[in-house]
C-alpha atoms as a PDB file:
ATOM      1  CA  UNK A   1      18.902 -19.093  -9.805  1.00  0.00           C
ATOM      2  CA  UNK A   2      20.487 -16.096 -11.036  1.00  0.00           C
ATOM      3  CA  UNK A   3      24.193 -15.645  -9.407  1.00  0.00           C
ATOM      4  CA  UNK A   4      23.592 -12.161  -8.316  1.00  0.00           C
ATOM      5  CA  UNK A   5      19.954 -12.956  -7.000  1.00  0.00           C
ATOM      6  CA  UNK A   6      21.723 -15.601  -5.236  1.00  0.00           C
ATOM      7  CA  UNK A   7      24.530 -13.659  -3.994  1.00  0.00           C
ATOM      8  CA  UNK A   8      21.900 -11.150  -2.330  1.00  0.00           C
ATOM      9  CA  UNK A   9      19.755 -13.513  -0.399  1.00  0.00           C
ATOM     10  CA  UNK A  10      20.172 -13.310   3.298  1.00  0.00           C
ATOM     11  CA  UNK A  11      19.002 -15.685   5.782  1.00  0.00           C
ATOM     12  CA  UNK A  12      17.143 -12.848   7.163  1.00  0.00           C
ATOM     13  CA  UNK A  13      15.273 -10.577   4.461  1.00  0.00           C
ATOM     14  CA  UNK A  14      15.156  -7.651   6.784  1.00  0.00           C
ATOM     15  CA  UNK A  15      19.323  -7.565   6.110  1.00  0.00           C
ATOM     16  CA  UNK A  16      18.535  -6.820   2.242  1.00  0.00           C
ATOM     17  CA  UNK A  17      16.088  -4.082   2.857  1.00  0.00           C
ATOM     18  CA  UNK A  18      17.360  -0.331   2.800  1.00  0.00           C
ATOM     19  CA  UNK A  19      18.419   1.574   6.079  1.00  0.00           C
ATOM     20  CA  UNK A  20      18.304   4.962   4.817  1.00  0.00           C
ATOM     21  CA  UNK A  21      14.779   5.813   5.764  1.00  0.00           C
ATOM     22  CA  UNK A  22      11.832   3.974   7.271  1.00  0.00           C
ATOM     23  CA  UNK A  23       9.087   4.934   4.240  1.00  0.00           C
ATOM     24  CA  UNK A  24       8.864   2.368   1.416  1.00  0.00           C
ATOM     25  CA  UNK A  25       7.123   4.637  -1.017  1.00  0.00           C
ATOM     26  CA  UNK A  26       9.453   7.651  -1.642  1.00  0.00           C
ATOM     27  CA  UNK A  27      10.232   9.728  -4.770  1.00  0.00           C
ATOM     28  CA  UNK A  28      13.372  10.920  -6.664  1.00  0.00           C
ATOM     29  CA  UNK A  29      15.073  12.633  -3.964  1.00  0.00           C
ATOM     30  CA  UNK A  30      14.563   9.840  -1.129  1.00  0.00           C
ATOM     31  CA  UNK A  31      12.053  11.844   0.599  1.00  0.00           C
ATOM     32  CA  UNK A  32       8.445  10.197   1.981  1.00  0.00           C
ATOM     33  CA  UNK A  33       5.930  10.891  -0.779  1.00  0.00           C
ATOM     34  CA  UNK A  34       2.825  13.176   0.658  1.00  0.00           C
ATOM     35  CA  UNK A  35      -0.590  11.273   0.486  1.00  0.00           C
ATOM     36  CA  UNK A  36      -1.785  13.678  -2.148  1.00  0.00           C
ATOM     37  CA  UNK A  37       1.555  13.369  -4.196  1.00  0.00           C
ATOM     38  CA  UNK A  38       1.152   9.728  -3.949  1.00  0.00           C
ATOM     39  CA  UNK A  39      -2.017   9.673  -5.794  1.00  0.00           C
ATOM     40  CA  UNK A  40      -1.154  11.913  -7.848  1.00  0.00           C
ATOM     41  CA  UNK A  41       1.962  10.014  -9.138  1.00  0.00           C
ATOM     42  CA  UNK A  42      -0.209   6.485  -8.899  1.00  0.00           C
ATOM     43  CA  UNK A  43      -2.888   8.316 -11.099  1.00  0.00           C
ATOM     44  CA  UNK A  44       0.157   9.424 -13.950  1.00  0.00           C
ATOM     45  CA  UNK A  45       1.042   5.300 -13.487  1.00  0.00           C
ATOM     46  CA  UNK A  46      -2.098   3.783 -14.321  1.00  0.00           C
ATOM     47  CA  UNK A  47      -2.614   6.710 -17.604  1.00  0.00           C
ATOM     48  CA  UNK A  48       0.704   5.438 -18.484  1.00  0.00           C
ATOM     49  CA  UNK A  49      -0.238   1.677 -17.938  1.00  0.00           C
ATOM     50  CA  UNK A  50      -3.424   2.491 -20.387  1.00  0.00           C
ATOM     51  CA  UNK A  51      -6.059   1.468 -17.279  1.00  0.00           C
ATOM     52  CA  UNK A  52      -9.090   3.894 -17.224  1.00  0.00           C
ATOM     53  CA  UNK A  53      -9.113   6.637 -15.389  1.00  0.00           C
ATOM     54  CA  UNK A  54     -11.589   4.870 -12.621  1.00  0.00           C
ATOM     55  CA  UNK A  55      -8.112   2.940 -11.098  1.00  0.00           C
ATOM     56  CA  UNK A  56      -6.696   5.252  -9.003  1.00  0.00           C
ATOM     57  CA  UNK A  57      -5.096   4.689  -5.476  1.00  0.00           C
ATOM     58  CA  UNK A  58      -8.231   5.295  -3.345  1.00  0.00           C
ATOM     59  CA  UNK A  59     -10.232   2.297  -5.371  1.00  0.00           C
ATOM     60  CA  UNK A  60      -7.104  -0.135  -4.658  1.00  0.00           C
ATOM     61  CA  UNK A  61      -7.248   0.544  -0.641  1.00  0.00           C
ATOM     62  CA  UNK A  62     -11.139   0.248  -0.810  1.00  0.00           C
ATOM     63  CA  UNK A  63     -10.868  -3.033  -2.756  1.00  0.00           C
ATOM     64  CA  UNK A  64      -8.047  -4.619  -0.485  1.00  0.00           C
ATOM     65  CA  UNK A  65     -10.260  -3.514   2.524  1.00  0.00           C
ATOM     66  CA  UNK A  66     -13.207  -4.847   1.103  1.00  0.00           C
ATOM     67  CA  UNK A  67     -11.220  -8.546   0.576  1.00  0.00           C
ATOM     68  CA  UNK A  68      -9.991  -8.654   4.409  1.00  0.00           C
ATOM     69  CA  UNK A  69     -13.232  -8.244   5.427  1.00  0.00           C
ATOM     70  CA  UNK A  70     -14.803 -10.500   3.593  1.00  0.00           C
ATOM     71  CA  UNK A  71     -11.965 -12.930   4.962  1.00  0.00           C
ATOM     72  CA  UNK A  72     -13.113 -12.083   8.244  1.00  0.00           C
ATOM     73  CA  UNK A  73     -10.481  -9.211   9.211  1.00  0.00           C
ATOM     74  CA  UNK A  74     -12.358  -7.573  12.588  1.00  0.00           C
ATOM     75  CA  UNK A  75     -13.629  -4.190  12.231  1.00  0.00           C
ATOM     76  CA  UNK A  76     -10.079  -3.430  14.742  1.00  0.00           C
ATOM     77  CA  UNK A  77      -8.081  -5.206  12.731  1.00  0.00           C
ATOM     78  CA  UNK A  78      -8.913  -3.725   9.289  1.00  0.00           C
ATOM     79  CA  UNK A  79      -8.634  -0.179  11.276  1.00  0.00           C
ATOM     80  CA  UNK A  80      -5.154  -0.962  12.235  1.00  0.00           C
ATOM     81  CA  UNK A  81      -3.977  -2.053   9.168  1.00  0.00           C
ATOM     82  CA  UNK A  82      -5.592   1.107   6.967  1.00  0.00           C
ATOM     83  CA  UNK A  83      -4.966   3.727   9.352  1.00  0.00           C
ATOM     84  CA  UNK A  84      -8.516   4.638  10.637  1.00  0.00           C
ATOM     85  CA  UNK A  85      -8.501   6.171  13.941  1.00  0.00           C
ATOM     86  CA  UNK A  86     -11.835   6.661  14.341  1.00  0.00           C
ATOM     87  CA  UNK A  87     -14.473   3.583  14.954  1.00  0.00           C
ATOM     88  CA  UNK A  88     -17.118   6.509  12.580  1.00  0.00           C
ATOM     89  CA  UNK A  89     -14.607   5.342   9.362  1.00  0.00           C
ATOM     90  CA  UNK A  90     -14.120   1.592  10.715  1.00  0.00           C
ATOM     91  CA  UNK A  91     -17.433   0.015  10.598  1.00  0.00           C
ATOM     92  CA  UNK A  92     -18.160   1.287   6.868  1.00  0.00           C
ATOM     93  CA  UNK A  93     -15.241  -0.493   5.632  1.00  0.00           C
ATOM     94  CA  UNK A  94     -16.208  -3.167   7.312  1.00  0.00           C
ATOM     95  CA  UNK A  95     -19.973  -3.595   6.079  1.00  0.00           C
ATOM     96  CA  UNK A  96     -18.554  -3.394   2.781  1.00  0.00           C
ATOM     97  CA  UNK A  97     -19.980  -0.151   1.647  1.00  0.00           C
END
């Protein structure tokens, strides 16, 4: 193991995570990326990457959903963990269309 990997491992890996802000996914000035700038910025990744232009953000959420379904994820559950509010959104996910 690597002595500064080392060094930073915690017994508890909440200690090595940053304080500064509760959003993971912010850009260059530490402020919470918008939904639409997300995509936007995912979208420049995957051109850069060389993946077609089909592999954008939306497709990866629809494809993870799809997966915990299949593994038996409750219409609830898969709700909870995409952010649906409505039960309209929910069941579609969960049939997967």
């Amino acid at each position: 193991m690597h002595w500064d990997f080392a060094e930073s491992v915690t017994d508890d890996p909440c200690d090595a995570m940053p304080k500064g802000h509760l959003t993971y996914v912010v850009n260059a000035w530490g402020k919470p990326r918008s939904i639409e700038g997300l995509g936007v910025v995912f979208a420049e990744w995957t051109t850069e990457a060389g993946l077609p232009d089909r592999c954008r953000l939306h497709g990866l959420k629809k494809g993870g959903m799809r997966r915990l379904a299949e593994a038996g994820n409750t219409t609830h559950e898969l709700m909870a963990i995409s952010g649906h509010q409505h039960l309209v959104r929910g069941p579609a996910l969960h049939s997967g269309c």
